[in-house]
Each structure stands twice: as structure tokens, then as C-alpha cells.
PDB file of N, CA and C in Angstrom:
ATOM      1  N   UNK A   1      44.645  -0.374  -4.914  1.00  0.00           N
ATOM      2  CA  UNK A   1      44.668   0.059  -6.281  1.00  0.00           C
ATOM      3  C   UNK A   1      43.878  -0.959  -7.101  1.00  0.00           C
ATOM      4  N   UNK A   2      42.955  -0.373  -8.061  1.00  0.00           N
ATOM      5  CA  UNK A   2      42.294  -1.626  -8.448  1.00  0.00           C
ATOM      6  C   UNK A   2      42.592  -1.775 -10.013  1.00  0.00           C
ATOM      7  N   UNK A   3      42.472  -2.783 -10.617  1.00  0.00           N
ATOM      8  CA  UNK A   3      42.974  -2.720 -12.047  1.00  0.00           C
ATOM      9  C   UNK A   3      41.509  -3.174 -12.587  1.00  0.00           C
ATOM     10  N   UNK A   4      41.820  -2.611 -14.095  1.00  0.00           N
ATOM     11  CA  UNK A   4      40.923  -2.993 -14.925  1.00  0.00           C
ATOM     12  C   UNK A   4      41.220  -3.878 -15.590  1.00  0.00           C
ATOM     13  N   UNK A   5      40.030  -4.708 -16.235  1.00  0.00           N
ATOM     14  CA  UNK A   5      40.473  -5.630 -17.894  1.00  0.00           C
ATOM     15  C   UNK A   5      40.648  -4.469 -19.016  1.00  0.00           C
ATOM     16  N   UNK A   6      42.208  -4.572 -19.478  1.00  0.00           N
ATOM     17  CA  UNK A   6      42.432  -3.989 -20.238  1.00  0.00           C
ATOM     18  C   UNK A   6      42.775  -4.747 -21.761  1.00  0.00           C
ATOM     19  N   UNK A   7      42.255  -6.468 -21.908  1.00  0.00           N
ATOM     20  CA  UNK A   7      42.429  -7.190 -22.920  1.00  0.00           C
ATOM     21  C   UNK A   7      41.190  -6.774 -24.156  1.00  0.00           C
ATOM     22  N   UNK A   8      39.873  -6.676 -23.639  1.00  0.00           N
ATOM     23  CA  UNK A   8      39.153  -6.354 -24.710  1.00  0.00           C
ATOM     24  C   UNK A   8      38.126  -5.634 -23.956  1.00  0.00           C
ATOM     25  N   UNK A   9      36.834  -4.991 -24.659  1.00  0.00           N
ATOM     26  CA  UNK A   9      35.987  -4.605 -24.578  1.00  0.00           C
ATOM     27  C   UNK A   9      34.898  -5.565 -24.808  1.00  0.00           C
ATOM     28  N   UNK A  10      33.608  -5.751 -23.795  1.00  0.00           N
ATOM     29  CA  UNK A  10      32.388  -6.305 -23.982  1.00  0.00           C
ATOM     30  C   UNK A  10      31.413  -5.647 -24.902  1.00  0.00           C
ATOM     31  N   UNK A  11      30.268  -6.529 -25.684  1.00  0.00           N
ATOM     32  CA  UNK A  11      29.375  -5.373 -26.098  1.00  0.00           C
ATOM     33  C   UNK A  11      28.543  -4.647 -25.767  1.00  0.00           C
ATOM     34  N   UNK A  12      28.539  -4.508 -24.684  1.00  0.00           N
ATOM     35  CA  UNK A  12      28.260  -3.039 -23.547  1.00  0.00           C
ATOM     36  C   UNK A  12      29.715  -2.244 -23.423  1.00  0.00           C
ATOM     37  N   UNK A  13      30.384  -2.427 -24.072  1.00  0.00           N
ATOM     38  CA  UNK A  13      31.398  -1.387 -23.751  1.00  0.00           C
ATOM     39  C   UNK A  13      32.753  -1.598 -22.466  1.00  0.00           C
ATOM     40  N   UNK A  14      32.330  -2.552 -21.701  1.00  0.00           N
ATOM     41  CA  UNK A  14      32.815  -2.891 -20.059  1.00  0.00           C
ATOM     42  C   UNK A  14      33.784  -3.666 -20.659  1.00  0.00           C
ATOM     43  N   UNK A  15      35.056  -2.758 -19.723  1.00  0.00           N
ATOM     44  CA  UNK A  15      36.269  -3.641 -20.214  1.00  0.00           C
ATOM     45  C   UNK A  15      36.814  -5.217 -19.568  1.00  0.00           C
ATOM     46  N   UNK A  16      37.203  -5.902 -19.803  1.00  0.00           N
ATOM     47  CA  UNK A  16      37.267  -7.403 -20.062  1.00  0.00           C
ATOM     48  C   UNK A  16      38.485  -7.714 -19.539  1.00  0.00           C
ATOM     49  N   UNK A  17      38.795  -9.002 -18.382  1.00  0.00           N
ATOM     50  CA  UNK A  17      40.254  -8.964 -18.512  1.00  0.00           C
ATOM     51  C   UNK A  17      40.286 -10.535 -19.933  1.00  0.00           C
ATOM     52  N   UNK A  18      41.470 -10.670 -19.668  1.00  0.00           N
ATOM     53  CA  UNK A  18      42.130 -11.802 -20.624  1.00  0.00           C
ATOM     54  C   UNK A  18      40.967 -12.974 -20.157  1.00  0.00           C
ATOM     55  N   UNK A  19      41.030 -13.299 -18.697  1.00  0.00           N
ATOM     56  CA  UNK A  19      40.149 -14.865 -17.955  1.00  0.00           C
ATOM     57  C   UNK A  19      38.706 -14.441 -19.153  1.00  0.00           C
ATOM     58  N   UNK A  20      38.418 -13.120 -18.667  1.00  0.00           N
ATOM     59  CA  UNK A  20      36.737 -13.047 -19.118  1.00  0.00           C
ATOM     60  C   UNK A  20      36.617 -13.479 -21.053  1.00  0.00           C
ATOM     61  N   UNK A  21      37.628 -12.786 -21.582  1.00  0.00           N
ATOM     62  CA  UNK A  21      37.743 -13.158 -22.762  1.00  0.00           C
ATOM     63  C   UNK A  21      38.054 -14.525 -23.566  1.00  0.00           C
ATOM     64  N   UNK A  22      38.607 -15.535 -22.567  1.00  0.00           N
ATOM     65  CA  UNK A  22      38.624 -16.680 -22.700  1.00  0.00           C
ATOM     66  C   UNK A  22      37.491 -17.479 -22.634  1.00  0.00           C
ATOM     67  N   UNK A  23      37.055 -16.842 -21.547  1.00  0.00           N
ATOM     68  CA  UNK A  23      35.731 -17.466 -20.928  1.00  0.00           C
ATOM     69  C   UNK A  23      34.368 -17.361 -21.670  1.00  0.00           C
ATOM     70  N   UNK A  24      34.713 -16.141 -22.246  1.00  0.00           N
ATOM     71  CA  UNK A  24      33.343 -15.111 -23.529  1.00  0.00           C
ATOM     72  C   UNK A  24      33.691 -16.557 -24.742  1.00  0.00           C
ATOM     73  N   UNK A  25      34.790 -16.630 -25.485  1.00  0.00           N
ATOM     74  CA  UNK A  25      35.325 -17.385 -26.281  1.00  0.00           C
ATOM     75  C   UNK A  25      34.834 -18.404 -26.151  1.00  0.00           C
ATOM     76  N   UNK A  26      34.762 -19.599 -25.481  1.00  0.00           N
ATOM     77  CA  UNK A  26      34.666 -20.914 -24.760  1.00  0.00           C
ATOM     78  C   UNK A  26      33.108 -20.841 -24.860  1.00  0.00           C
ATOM     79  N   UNK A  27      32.193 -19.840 -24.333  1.00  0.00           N
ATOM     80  CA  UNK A  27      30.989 -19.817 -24.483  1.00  0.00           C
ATOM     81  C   UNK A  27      30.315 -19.715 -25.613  1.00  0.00           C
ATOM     82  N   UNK A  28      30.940 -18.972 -26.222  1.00  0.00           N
ATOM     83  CA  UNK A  28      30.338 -18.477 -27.681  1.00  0.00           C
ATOM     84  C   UNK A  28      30.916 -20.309 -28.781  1.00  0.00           C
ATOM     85  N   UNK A  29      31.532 -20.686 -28.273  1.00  0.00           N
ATOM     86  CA  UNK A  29      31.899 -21.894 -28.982  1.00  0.00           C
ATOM     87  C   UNK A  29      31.017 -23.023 -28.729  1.00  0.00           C
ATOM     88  N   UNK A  30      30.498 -23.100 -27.432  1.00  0.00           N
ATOM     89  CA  UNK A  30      29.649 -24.133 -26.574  1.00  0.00           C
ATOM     90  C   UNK A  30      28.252 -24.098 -27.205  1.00  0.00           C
ATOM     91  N   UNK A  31      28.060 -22.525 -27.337  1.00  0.00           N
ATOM     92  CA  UNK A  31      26.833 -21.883 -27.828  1.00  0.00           C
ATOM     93  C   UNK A  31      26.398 -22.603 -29.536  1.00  0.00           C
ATOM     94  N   UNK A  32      27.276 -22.016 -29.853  1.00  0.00           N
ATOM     95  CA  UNK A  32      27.467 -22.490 -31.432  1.00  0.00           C
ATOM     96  C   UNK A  32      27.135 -24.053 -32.062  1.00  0.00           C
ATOM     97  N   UNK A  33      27.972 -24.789 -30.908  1.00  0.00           N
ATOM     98  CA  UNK A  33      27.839 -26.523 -30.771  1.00  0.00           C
ATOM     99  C   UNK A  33      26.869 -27.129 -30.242  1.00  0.00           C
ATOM    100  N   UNK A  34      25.644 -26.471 -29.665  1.00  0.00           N
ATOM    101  CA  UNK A  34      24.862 -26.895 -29.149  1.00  0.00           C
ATOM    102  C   UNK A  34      23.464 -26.342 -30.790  1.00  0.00           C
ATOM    103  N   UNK A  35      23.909 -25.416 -30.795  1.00  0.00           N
ATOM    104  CA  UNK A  35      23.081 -24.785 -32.162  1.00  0.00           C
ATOM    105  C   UNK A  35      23.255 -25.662 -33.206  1.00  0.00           C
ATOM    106  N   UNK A  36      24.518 -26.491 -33.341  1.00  0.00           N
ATOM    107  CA  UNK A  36      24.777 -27.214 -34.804  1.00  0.00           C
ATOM    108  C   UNK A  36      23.926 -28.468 -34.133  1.00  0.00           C
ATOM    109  N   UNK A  37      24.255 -28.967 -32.653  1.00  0.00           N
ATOM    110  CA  UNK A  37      23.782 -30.261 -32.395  1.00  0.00           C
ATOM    111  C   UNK A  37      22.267 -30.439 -32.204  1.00  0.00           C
ATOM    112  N   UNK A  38      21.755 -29.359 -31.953  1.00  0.00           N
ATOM    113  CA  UNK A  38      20.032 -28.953 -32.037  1.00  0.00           C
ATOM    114  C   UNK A  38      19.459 -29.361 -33.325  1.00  0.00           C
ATOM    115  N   UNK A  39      20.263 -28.563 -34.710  1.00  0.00           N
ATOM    116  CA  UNK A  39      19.964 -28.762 -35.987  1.00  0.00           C
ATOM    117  C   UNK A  39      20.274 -30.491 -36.008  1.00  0.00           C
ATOM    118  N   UNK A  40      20.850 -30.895 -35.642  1.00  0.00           N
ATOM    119  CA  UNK A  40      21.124 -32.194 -36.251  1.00  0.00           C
ATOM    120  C   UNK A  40      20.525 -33.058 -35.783  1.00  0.00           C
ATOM    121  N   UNK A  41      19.502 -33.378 -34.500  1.00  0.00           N
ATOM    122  CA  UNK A  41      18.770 -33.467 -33.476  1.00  0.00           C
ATOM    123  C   UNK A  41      17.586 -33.686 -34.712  1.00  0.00           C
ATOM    124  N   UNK A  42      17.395 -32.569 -34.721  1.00  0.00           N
ATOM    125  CA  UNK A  42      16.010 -32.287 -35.655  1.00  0.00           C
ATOM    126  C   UNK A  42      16.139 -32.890 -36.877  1.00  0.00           C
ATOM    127  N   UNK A  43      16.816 -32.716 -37.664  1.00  0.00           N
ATOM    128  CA  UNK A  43      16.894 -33.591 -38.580  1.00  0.00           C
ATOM    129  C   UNK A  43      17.027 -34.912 -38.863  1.00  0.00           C
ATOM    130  N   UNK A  44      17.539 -35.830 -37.602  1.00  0.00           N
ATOM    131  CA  UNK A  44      17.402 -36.872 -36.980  1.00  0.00           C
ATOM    132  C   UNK A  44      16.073 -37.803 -37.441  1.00  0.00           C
ATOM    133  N   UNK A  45      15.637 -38.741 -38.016  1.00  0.00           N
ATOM    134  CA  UNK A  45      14.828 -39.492 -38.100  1.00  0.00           C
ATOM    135  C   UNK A  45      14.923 -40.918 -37.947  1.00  0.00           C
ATOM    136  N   UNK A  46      13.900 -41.840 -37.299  1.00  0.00           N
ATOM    137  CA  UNK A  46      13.859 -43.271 -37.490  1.00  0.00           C
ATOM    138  C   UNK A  46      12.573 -43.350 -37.932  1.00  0.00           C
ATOM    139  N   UNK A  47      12.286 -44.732 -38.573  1.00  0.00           N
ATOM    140  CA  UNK A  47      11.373 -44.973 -39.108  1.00  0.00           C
ATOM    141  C   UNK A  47      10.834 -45.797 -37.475  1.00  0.00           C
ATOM    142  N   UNK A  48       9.018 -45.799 -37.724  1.00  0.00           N
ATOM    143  CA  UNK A  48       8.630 -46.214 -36.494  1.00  0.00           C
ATOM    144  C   UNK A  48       9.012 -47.702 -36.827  1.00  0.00           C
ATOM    145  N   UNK A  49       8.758 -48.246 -35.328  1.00  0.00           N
ATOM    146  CA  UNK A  49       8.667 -49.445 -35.025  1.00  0.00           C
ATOM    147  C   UNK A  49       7.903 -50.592 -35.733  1.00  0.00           C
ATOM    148  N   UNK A  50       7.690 -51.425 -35.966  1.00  0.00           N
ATOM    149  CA  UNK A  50       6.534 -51.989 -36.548  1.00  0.00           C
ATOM    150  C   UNK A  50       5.600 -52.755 -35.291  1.00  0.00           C
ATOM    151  N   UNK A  51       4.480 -52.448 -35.322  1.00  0.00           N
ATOM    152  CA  UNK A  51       3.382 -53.409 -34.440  1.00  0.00           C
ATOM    153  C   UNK A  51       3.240 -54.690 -33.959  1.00  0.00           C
ATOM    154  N   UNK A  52       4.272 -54.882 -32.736  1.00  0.00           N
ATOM    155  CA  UNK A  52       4.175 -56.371 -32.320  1.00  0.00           C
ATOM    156  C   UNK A  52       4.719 -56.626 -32.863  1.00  0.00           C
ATOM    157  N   UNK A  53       5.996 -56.163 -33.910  1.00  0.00           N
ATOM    158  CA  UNK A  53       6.915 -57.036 -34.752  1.00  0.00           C
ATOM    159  C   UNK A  53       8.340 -57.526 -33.662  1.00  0.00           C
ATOM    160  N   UNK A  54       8.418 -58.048 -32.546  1.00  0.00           N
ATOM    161  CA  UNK A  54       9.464 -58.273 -31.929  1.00  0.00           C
ATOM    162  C   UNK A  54      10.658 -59.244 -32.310  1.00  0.00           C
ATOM    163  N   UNK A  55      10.046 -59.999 -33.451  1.00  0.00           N
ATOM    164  CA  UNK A  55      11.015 -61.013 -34.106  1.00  0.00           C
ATOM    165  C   UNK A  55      11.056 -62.139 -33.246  1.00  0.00           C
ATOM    166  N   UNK A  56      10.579 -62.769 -32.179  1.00  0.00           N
ATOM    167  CA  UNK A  56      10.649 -63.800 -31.136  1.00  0.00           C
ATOM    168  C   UNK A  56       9.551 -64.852 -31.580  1.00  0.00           C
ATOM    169  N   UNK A  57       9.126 -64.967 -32.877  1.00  0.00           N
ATOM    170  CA  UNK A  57       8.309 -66.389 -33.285  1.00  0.00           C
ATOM    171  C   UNK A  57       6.970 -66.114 -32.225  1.00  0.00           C
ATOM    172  N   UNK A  58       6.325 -65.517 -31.364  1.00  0.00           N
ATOM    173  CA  UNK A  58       5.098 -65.482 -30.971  1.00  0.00           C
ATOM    174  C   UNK A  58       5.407 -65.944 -29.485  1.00  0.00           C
ATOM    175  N   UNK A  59       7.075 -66.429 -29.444  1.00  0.00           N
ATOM    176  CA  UNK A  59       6.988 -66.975 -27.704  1.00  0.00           C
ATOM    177  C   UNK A  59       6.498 -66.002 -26.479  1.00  0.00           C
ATOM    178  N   UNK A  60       6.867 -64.739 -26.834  1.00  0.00           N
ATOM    179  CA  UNK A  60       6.349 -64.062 -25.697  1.00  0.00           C
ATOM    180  C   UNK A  60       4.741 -63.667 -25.661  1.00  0.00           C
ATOM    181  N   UNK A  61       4.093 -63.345 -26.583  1.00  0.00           N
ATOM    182  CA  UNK A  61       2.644 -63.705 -26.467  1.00  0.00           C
ATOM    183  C   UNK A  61       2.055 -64.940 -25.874  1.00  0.00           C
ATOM    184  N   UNK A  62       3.140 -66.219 -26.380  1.00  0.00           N
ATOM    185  CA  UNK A  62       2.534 -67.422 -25.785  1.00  0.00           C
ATOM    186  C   UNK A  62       2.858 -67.636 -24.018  1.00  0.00           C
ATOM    187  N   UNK A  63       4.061 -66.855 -23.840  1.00  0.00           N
ATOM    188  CA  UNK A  63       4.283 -66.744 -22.250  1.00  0.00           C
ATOM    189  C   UNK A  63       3.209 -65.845 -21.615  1.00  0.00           C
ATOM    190  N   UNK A  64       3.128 -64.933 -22.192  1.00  0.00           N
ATOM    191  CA  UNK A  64       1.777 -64.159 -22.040  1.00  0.00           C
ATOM    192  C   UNK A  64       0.881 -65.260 -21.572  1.00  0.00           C
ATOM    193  N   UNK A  65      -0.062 -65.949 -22.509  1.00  0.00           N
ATOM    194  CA  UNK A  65      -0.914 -66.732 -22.280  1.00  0.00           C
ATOM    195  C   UNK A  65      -0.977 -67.758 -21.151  1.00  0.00           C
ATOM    196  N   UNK A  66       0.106 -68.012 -21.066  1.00  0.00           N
ATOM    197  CA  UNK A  66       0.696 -69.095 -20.279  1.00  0.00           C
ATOM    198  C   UNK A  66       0.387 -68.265 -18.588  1.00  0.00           C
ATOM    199  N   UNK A  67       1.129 -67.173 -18.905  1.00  0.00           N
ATOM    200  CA  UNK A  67       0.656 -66.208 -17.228  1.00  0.00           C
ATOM    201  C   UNK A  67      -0.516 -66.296 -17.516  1.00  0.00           C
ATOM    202  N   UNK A  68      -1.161 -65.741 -18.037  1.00  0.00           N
ATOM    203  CA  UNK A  68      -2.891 -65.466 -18.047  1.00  0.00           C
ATOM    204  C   UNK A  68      -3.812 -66.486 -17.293  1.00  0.00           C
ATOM    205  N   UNK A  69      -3.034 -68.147 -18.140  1.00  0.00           N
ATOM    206  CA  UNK A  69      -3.856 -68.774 -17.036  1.00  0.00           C
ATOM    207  C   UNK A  69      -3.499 -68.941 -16.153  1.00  0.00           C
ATOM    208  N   UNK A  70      -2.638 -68.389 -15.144  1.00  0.00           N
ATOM    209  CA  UNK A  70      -2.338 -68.615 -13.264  1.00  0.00           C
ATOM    210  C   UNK A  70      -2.992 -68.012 -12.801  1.00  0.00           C
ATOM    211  N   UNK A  71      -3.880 -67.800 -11.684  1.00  0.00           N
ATOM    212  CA  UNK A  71      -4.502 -67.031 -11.267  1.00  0.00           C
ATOM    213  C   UNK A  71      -3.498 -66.190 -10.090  1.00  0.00           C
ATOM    214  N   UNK A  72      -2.213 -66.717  -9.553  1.00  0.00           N
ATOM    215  CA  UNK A  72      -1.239 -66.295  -8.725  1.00  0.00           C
ATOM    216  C   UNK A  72      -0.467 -65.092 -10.045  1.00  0.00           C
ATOM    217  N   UNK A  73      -0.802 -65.326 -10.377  1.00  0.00           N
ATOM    218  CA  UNK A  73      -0.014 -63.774 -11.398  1.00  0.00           C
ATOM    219  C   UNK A  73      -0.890 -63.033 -11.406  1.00  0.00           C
ATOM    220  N   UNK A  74      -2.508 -63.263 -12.182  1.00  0.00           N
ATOM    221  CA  UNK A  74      -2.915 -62.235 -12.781  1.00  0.00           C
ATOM    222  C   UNK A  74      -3.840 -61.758 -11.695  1.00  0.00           C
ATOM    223  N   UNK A  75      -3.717 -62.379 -10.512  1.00  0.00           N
ATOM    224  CA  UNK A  75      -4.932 -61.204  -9.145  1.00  0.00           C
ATOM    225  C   UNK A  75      -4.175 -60.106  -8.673  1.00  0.00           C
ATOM    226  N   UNK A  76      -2.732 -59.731  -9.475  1.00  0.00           N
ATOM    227  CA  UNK A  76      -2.354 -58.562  -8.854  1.00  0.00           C
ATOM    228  C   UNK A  76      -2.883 -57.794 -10.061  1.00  0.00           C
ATOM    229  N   UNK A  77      -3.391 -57.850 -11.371  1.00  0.00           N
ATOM    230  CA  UNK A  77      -3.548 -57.365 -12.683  1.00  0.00           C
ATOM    231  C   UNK A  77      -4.809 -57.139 -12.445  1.00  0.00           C
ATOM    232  N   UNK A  78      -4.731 -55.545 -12.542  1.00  0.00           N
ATOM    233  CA  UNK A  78      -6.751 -54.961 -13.082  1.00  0.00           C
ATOM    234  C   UNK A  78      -7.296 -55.592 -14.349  1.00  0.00           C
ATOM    235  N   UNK A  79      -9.158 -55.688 -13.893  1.00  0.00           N
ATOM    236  CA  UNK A  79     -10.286 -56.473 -14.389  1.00  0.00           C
ATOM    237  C   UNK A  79     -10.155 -55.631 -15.580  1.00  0.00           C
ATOM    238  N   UNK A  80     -10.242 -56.815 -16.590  1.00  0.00           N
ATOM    239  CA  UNK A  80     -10.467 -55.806 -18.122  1.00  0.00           C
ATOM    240  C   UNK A  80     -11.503 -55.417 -18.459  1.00  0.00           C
ATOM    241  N   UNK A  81     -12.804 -55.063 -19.526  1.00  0.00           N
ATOM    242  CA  UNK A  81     -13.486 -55.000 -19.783  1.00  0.00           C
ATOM    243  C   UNK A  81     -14.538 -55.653 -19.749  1.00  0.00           C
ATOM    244  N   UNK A  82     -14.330 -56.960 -19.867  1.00  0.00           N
ATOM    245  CA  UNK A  82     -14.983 -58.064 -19.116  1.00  0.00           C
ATOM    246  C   UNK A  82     -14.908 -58.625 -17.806  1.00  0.00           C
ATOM    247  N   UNK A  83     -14.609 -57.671 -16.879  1.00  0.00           N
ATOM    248  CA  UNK A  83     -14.177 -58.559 -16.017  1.00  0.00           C
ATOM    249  C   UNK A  83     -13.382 -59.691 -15.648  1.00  0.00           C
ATOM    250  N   UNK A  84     -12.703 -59.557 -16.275  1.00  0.00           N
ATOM    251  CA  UNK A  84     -11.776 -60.573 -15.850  1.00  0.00           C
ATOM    252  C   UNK A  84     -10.199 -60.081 -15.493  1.00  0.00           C
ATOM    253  N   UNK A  85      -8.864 -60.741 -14.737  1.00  0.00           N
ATOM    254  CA  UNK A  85      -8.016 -60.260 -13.945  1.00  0.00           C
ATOM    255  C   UNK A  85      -6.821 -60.675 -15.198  1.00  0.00           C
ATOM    256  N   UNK A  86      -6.366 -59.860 -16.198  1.00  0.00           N
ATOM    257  CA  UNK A  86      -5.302 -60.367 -17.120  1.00  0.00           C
ATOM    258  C   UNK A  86      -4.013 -59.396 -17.267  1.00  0.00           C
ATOM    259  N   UNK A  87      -2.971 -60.047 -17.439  1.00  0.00           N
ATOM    260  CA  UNK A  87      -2.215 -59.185 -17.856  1.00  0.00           C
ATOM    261  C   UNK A  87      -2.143 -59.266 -19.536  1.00  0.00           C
ATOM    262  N   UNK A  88      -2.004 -57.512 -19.545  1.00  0.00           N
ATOM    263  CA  UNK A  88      -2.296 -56.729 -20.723  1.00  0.00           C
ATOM    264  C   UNK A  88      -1.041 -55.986 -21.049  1.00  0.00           C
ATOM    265  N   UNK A  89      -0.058 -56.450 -22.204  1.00  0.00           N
ATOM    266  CA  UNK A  89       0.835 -55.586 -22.678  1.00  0.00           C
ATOM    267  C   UNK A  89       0.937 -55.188 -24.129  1.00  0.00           C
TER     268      UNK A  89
END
């Protein structure tokens, strides 16, 4: 004997038990929360970064430099424009 969902109707008409209507519910809520969290996503802004502004007084440029002159660091680093073997960040 087979039973039907006799809790609600789908909007195709196909009747629903109680699980499916919970389940319709739960989705349509998920749906909704992802729609508010999309909008809010988007509206979302930071201002960019500033250029090389890292706040570290210039030490890491100067560690920079400091690698640059080893030649045991920078022969794993591709030739720049001039030819030469540097690391570039």
C-alpha cells in the first residue's frame, strides 16, 4: 500500500510529505541567507593597500639588498633585464 504526502502541495502541484516540507522550508531559508550574504559581500569595501607601505622602517628592502649581494641566493633567481641574477619582490 503506498502512501502519499498528504502535508502540503509543491508548486507543481505534487503532494509533499511533512520531511519534504521541512526540507522545502530549510532551503528556502538557506536560499534567502545566502541572497542577504551575497548583498553584503558586495557592498563590502576596503580601501587599497598603500605601495610598499609595510610599516617595517625599510628593513626588509634592506634584507632584500643584503640577499642580492650573495650570489648563493640569487643563482636560483631569473636574469633581470640587465642581466643580472636578483631577487625581485
Amino acid at each position: 500500500m503506498s502512501t502519499q504526502g498528504k502535508a502540503s502541495k509543491s508548486a507543481s502541484g505534487a503532494a509533499m510529505s511533512k520531511y519534504d516540507v521541512e526540507v522545502e522550508g530549510r532551503l528556502k531559508a538557506l536560499e534567502s541567507t545566502i541572497t542577504e550574504l551575497k548583498k553584503e559581500i558586495n557592498s563590502h569595501r576596503h580601501a587599497a593597500p598603500a605601495a610598499k607601505s609595510s610599516g617595517d622602517g625599510g628593513r626588509v628592502d634592506a634584507l632584500v639588498e643584503k640577499l642580492n649581494s650573495c650570489e648563493a641566493f640569487t643563482q636560483y633567481f631569473p636574469k633581470g633585464a640587465d642581466g643580472v641574477r636578483r631577487i625581485d619582490i
